[in-house]
Protein backbone atom coordinates (compact mmCIF):
# COMPACT_ATOMS: atom_id res chain seq x y z
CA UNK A 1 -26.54 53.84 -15.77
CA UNK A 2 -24.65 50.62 -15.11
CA UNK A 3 -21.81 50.64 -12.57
CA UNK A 4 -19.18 49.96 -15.31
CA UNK A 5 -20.36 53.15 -16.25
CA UNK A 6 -20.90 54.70 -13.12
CA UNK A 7 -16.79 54.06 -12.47
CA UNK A 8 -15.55 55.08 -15.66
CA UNK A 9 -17.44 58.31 -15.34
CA UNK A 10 -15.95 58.54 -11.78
CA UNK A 11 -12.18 59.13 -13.61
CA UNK A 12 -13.54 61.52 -16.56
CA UNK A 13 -13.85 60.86 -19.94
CA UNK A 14 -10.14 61.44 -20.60
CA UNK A 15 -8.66 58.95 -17.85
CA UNK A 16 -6.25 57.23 -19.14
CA UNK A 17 -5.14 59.31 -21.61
CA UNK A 18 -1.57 61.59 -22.11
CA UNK A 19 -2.42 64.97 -24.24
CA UNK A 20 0.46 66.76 -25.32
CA UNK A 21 -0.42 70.87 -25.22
CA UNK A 22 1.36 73.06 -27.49
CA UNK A 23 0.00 76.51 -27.17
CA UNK A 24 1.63 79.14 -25.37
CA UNK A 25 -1.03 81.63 -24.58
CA UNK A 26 -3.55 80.14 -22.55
CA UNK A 27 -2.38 77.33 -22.11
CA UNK A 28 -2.58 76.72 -18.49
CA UNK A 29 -6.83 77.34 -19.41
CA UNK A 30 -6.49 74.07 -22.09
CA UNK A 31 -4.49 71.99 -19.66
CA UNK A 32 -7.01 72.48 -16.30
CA UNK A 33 -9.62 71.80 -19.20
CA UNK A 34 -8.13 68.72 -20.07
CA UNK A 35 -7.04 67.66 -16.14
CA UNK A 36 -10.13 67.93 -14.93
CA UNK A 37 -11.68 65.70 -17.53
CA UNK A 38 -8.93 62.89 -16.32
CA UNK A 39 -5.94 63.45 -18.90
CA UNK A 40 -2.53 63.87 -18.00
CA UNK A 41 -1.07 66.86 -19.29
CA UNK A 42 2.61 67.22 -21.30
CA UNK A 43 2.73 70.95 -21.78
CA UNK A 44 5.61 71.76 -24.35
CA UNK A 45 4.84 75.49 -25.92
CA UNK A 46 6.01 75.49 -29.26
CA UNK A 47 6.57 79.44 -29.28
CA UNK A 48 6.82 81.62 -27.20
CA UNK A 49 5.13 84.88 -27.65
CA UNK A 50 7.05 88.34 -28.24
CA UNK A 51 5.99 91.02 -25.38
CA UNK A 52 3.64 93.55 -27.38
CA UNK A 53 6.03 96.45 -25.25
CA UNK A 54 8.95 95.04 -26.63
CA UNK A 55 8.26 94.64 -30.37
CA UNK A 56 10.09 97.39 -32.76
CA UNK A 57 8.39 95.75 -35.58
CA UNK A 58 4.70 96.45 -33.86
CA UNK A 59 5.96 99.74 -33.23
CA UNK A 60 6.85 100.31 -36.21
CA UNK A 61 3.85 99.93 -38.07
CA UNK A 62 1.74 101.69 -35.40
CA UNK A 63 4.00 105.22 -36.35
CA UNK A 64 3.80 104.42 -39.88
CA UNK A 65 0.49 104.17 -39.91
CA UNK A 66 0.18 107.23 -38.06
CA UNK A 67 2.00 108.98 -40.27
CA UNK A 68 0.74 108.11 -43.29
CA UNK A 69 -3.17 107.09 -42.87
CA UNK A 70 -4.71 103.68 -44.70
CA UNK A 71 -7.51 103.98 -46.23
CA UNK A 72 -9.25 100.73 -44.85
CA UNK A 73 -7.93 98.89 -41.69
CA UNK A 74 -9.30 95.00 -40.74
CA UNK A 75 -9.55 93.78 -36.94
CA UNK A 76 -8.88 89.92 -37.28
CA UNK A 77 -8.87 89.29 -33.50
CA UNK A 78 -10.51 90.82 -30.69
CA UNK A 79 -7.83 89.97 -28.10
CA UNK A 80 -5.04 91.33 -30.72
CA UNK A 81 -6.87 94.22 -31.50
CA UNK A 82 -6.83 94.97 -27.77
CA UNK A 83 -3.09 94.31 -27.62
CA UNK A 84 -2.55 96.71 -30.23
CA UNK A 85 -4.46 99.61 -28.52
CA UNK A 86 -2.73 99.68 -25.15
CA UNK A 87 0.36 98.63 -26.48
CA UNK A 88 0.13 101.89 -28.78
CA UNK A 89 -1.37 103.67 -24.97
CA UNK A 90 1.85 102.32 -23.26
CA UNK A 91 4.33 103.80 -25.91
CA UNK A 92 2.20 107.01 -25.27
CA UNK A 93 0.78 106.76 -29.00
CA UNK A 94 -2.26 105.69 -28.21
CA UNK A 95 -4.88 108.80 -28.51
CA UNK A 96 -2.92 109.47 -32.10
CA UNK A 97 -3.78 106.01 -33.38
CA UNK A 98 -7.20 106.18 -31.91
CA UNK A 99 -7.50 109.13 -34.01
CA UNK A 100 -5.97 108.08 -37.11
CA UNK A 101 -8.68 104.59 -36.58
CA UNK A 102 -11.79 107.67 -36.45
CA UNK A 103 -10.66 108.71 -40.23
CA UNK A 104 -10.02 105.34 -42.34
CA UNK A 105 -12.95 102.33 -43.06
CA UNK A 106 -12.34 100.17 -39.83
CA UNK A 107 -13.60 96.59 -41.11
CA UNK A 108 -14.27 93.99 -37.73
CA UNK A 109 -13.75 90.26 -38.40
CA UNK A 110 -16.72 89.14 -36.07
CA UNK A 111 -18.70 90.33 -33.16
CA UNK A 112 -15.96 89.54 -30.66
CA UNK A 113 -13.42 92.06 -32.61
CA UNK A 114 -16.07 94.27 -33.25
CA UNK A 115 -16.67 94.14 -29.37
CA UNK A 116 -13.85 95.58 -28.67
CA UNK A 117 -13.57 98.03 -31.47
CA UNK A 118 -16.62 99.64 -29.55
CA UNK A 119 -14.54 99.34 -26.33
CA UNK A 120 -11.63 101.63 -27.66
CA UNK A 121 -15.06 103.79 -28.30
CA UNK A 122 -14.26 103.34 -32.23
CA UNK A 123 -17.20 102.33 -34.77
CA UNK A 124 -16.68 99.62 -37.39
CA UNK A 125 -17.73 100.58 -40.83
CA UNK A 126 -18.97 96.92 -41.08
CA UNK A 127 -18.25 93.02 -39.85
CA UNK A 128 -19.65 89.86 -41.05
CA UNK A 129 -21.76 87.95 -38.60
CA UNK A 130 -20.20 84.77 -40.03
CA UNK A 131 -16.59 85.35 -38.43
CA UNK A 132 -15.19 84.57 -41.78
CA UNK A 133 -12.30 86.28 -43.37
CA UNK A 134 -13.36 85.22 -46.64
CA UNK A 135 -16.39 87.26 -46.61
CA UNK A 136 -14.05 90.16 -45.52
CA UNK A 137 -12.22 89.70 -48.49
CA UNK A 138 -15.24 89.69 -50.53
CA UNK A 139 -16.53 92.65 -49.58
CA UNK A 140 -13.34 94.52 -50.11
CA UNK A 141 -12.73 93.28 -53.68
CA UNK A 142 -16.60 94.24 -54.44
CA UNK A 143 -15.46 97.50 -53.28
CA UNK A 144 -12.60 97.67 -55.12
CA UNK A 145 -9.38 97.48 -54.09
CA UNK A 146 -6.61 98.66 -56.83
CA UNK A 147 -4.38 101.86 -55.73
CA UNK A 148 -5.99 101.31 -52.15
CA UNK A 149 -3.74 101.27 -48.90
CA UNK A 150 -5.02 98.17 -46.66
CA UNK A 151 -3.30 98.00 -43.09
CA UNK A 152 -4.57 94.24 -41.93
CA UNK A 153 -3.76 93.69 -38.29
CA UNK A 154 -2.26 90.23 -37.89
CA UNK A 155 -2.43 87.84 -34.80
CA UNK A 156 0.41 85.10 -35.30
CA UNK A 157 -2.12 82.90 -38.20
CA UNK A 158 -1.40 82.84 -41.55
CA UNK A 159 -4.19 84.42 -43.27
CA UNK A 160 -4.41 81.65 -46.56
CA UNK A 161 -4.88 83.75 -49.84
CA UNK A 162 -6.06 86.73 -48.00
CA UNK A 163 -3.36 89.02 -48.28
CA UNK A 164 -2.22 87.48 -51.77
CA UNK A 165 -5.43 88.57 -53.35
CA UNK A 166 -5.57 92.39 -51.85
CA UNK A 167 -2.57 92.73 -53.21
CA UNK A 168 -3.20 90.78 -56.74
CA UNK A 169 -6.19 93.63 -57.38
CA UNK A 170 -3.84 96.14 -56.77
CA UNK A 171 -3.78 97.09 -53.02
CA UNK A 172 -1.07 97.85 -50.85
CA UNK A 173 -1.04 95.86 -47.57
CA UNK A 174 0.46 96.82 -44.47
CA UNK A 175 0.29 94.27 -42.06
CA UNK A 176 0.32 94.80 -38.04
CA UNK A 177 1.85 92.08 -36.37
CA UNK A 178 0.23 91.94 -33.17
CA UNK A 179 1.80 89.06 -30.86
CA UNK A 180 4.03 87.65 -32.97
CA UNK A 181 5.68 84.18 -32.13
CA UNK A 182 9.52 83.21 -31.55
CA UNK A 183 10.65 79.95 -31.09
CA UNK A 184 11.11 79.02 -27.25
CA UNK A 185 13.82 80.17 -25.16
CA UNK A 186 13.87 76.54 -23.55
CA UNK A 187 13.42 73.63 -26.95
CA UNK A 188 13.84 70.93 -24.10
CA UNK A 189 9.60 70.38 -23.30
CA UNK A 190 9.33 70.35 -27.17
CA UNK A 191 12.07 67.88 -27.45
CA UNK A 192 10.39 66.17 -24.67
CA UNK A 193 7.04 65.77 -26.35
CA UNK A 194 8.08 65.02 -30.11
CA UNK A 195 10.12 62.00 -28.27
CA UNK A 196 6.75 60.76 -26.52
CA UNK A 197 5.19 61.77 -29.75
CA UNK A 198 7.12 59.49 -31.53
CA UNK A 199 7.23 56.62 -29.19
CA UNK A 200 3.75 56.07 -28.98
CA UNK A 201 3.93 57.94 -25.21
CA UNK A 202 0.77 60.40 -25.80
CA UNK A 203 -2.31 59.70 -27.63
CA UNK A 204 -3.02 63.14 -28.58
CA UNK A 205 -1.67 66.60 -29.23
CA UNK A 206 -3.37 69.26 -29.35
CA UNK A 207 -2.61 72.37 -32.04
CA UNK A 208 -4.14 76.51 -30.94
CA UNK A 209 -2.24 78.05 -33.76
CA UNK A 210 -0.59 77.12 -36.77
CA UNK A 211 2.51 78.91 -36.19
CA UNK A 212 3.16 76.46 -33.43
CA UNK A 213 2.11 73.34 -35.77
CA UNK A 214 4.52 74.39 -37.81
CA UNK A 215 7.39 74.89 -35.06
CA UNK A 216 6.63 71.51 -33.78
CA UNK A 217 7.34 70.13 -37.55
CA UNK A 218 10.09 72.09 -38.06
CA UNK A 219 12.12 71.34 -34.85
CA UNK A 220 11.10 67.34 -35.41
CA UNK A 221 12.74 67.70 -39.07
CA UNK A 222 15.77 69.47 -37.47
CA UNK A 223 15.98 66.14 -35.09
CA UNK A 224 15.63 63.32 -37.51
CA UNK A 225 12.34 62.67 -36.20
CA UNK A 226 9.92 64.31 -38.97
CA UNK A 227 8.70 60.96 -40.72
CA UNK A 228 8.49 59.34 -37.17
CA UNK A 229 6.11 61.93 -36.21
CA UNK A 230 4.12 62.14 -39.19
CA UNK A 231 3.82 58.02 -39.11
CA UNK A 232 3.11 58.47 -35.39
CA UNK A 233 -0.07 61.06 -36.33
CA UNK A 234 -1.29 58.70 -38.71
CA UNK A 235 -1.52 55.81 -36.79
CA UNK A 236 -1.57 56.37 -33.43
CA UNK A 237 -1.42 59.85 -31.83
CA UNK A 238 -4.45 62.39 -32.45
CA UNK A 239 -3.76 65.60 -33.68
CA UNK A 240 -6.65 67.76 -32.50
CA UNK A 241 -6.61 71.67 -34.10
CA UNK A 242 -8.76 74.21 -32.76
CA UNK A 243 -9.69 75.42 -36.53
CA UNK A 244 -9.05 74.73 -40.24
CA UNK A 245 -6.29 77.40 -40.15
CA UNK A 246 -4.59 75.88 -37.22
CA UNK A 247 -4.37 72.68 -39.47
CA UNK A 248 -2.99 73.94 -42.40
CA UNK A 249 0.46 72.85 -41.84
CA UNK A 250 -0.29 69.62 -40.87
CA UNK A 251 -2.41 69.02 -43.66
CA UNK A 252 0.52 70.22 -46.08
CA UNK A 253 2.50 66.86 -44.80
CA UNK A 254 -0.37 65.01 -45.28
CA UNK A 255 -1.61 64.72 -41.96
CA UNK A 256 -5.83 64.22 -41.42
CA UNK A 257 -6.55 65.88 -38.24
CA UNK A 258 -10.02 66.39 -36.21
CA UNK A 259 -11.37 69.75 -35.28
CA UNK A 260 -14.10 70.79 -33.67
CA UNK A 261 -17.07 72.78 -34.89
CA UNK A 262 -17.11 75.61 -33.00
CA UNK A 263 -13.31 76.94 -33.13
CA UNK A 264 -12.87 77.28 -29.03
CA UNK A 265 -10.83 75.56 -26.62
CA UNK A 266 -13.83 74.13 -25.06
CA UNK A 267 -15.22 72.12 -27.90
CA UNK A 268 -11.65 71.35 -28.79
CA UNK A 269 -11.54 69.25 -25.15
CA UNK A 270 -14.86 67.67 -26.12
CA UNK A 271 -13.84 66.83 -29.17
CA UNK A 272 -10.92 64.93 -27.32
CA UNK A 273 -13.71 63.36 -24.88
CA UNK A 274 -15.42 61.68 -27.54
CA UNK A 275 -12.33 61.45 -29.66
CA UNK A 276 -10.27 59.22 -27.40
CA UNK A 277 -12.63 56.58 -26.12
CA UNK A 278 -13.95 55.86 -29.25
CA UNK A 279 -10.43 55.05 -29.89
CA UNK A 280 -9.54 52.45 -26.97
CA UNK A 281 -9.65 49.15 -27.26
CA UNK A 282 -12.38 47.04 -25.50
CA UNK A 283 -11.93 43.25 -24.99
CA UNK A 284 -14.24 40.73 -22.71
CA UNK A 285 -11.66 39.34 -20.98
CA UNK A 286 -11.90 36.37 -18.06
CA UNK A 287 -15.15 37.57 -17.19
CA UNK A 288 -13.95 41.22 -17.04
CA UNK A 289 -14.67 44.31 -19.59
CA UNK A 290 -11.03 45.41 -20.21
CA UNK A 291 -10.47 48.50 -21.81
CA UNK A 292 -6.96 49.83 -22.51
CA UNK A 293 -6.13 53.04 -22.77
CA UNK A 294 -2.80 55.17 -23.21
CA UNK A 295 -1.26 54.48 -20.27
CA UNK A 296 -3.83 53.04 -17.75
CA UNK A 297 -6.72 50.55 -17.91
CA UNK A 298 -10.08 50.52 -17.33
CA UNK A 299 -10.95 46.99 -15.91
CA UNK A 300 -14.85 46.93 -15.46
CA UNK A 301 -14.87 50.92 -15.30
CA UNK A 302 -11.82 50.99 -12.85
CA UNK A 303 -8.39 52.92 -13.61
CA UNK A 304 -5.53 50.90 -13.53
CA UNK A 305 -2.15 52.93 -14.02
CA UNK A 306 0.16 50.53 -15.99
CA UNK A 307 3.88 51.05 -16.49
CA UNK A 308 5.03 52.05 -19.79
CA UNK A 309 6.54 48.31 -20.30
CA UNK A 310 3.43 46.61 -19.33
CA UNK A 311 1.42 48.78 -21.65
CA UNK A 312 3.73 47.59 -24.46
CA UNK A 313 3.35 43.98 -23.28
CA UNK A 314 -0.44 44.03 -23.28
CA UNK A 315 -0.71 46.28 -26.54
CA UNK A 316 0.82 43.39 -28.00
CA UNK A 317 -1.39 40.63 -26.58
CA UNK A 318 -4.37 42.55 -27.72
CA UNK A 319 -3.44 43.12 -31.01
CA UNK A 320 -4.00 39.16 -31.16
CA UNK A 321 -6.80 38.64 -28.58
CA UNK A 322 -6.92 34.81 -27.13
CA UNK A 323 -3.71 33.84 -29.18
CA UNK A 324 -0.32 32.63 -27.62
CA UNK A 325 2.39 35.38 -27.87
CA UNK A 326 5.78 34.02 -27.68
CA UNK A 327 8.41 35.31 -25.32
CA UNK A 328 10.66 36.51 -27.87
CA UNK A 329 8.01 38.62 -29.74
CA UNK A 330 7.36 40.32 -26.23
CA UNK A 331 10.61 40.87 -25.50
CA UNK A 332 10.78 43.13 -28.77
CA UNK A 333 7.87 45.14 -27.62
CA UNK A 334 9.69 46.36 -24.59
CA UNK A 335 11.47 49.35 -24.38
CA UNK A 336 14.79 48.92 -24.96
CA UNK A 337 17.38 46.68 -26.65
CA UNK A 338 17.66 44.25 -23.74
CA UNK A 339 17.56 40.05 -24.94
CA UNK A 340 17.31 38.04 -21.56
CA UNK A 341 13.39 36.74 -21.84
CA UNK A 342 13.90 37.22 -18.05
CA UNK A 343 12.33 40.80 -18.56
CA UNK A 344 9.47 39.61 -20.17
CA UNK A 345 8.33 37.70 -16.85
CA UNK A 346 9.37 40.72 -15.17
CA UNK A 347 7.48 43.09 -16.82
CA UNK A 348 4.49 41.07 -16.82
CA UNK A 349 4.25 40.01 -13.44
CA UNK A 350 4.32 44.21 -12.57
CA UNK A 351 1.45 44.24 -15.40
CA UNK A 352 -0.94 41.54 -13.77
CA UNK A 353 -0.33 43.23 -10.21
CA UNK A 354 -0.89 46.79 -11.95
CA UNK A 355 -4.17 45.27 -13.62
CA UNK A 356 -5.49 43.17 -10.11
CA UNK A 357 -6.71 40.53 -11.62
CA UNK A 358 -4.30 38.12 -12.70
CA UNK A 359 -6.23 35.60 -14.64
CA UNK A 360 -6.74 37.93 -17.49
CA UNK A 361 -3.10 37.07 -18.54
CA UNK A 362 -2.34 33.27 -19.17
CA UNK A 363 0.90 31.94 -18.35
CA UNK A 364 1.46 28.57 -21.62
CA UNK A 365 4.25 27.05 -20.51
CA UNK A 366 7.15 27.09 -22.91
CA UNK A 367 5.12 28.99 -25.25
CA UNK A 368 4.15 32.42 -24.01
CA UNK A 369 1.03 34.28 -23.14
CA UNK A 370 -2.27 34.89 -23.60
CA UNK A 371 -5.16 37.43 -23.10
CA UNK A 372 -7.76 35.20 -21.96
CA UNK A 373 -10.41 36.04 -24.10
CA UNK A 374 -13.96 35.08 -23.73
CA UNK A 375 -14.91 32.32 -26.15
CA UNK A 376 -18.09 34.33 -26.84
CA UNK A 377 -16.07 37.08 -28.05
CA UNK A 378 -16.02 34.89 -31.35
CA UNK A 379 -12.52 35.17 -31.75
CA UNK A 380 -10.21 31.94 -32.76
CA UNK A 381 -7.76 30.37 -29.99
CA UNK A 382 -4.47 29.16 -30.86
CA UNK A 383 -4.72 25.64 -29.27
């Protein structure tokens, strides 16, 4: 390994880089994840999640269902499933729904749920080893499902088609909706992040659930800000989702986003660290390897932290590598309305002392400035 290397691997993969983190639950796990890989974290939780103790409408179900047995229940999630059962314990329900789960066909998503249907000392009549929903589903139309009662416990996703069809060949479906999602007490992180969003500020955000995708769309339409944020996602800010469900309301706007293949949050992060990188810009520069980043700069593997306004100014040099940038264009790339050229110099004299080496910026007098591009890069001068 090269030293170029050997530095850049010093800062993490992710140095460099602002992720935006929208998840509420577990989301201080994602954003030490993504720290300790080099990121900077904005954490704005899109929803905020309804205490299991608190929620008439999960409490309502459980009695109902109590009362009046299903003949087939389906586990989605382990960690809802899990909710549900000492949530039921805590309103002192809990060894009547155990009992009323002994009677009906108890159907586990995947080895986790059907991990802790065991743990609640409860036997699954049968799970799929592929984790899939959609082999659920098949299995229960094989069966048949018309005139059947179907009590599907729910974990915040929408479940695409799922319910639709039960019900299409004939079933009744009760849902159980295990931690469901409000929107947040406090909109102002959210607010926060769709603004950075928008302004080019982070390079990725990062989606757990598609209830919270969709929050962070709706509150950005609410503002104004909707086609901003969708242009932004296209272009310039990576929407990461931790699964194909996750993404489904992004994709409904028209919005591509990556995903990782195993749907966890550490492959999500991984995802990121290849992701990213592949994503910065890498110029030969005055005899230097400059490689810029969302709001730092790796010059020959060393971080650079760069203000916001010299990011802007050398975003724009690079986007024409070796060719004169006049003042005036500059000036338009900085934040703000201002029109004294004045700033420009400003601004780019706090860039070359953020970057440390000067001479990769040249000063043309009465013109502009110029990255100063190796010649063996290949690329044309303006002379």
């Amino acid at each position: 390994m090269d030293d170029v290397q050997q530095r850049t691997d010093d800062h993490g993969p992710l140095a460099g880089f602002t992720v935006g983190v929208t998840a509420a639950r577990r989301a201080d796990e994602l954003g030490a994840l993504l720290t300790r890989r080099g990121a900077a974290v904005l954490h704005a939780p899109a929803l905020r999640i309804v205490p299991l103790a608190d929620d008439s409408e999960l409490l309502a179900a459980t009695e109902q269902l109590i009362d009046q047995a299903p003949d087939v229940v389906v586990a989605t999630t382990a960690i809802g499933f899990r909710g549900w059962i000492e949530a039921a314990e805590g309103w002192g329900l809990g060894e009547a729904l155990l009992k009323r789960l002994r009677t009906v066909e108890l159907l586990a998503r995947g080895p986790k749920v059907k991990g802790s249907v065991r743990a609640a000392g409860l036997t699954e009549e049968w799970s799929p080893s592929s984790e899939s929903m959609a082999e659920v589903l098949d299995r229960l139309l094989e069966e048949g499902v018309d005139g059947r009662r179907i009590a599907v416990q729910l974990h915040g996703e929408p479940l695409p088609g799922f319910v639709e069809s039960l019900r299409a060949g004939g079933a009744e479906v009760v849902g159980v909706p295990v931690y469901r999602w409000m929107p947040p007490e406090d909109i102002g992180p959210v607010d926060r992040l769709l603004d950075a969003a928008v302004s080019r500020g982070l390079d990725a955000v990062t989606f757990t659930s598609a209830p919270a995708a969709a929050s962070l769309l709706s509150r950005a339409d609410e503002r104004g800000l909707l086609p901003g944020l969708l242009t932004a996602f296209g272009h310039d800010v990576l929407p990461a989702c931790v699964g194909p469900v996750t993404a489904l309301p992004l994709q409904a706007h028209g919005v591509d986003t990556v995903q990782p293949e195993r749907f966890r949050l550490g492959p999500l992060v991984q995802l990121l660290c290849r992701e990213l990188p592949a994503r910065a810009r890498s110029l030969p520069v005055a005899g230097h390897l400059v490689e810029i980043r969302g709001h730092a700069v790796l010059v020959d593997g060393e971080l650079k932290p760069v203000p916001p306004a010299g990011m802007s100014l050398l975003r724009t040099l690079a986007r024409r590598p070796g060719w004169v940038v006049p003042r005036a264009e500059l000036l338009r790339a900085l934040p703000g309305t201002g029109r004294d050229e004045h700033a420009v110099e400003t601004a780019m004299a706090r860039l070359r002392t953020a970057l440390g080496t000067p001479k990769l910026i040249q000063t043309v007098v009465k013109r502009g400035y110029r990255l100063a591009l190796e010649p063996a890069a290949g690329t044309k001068y303006d002379a």
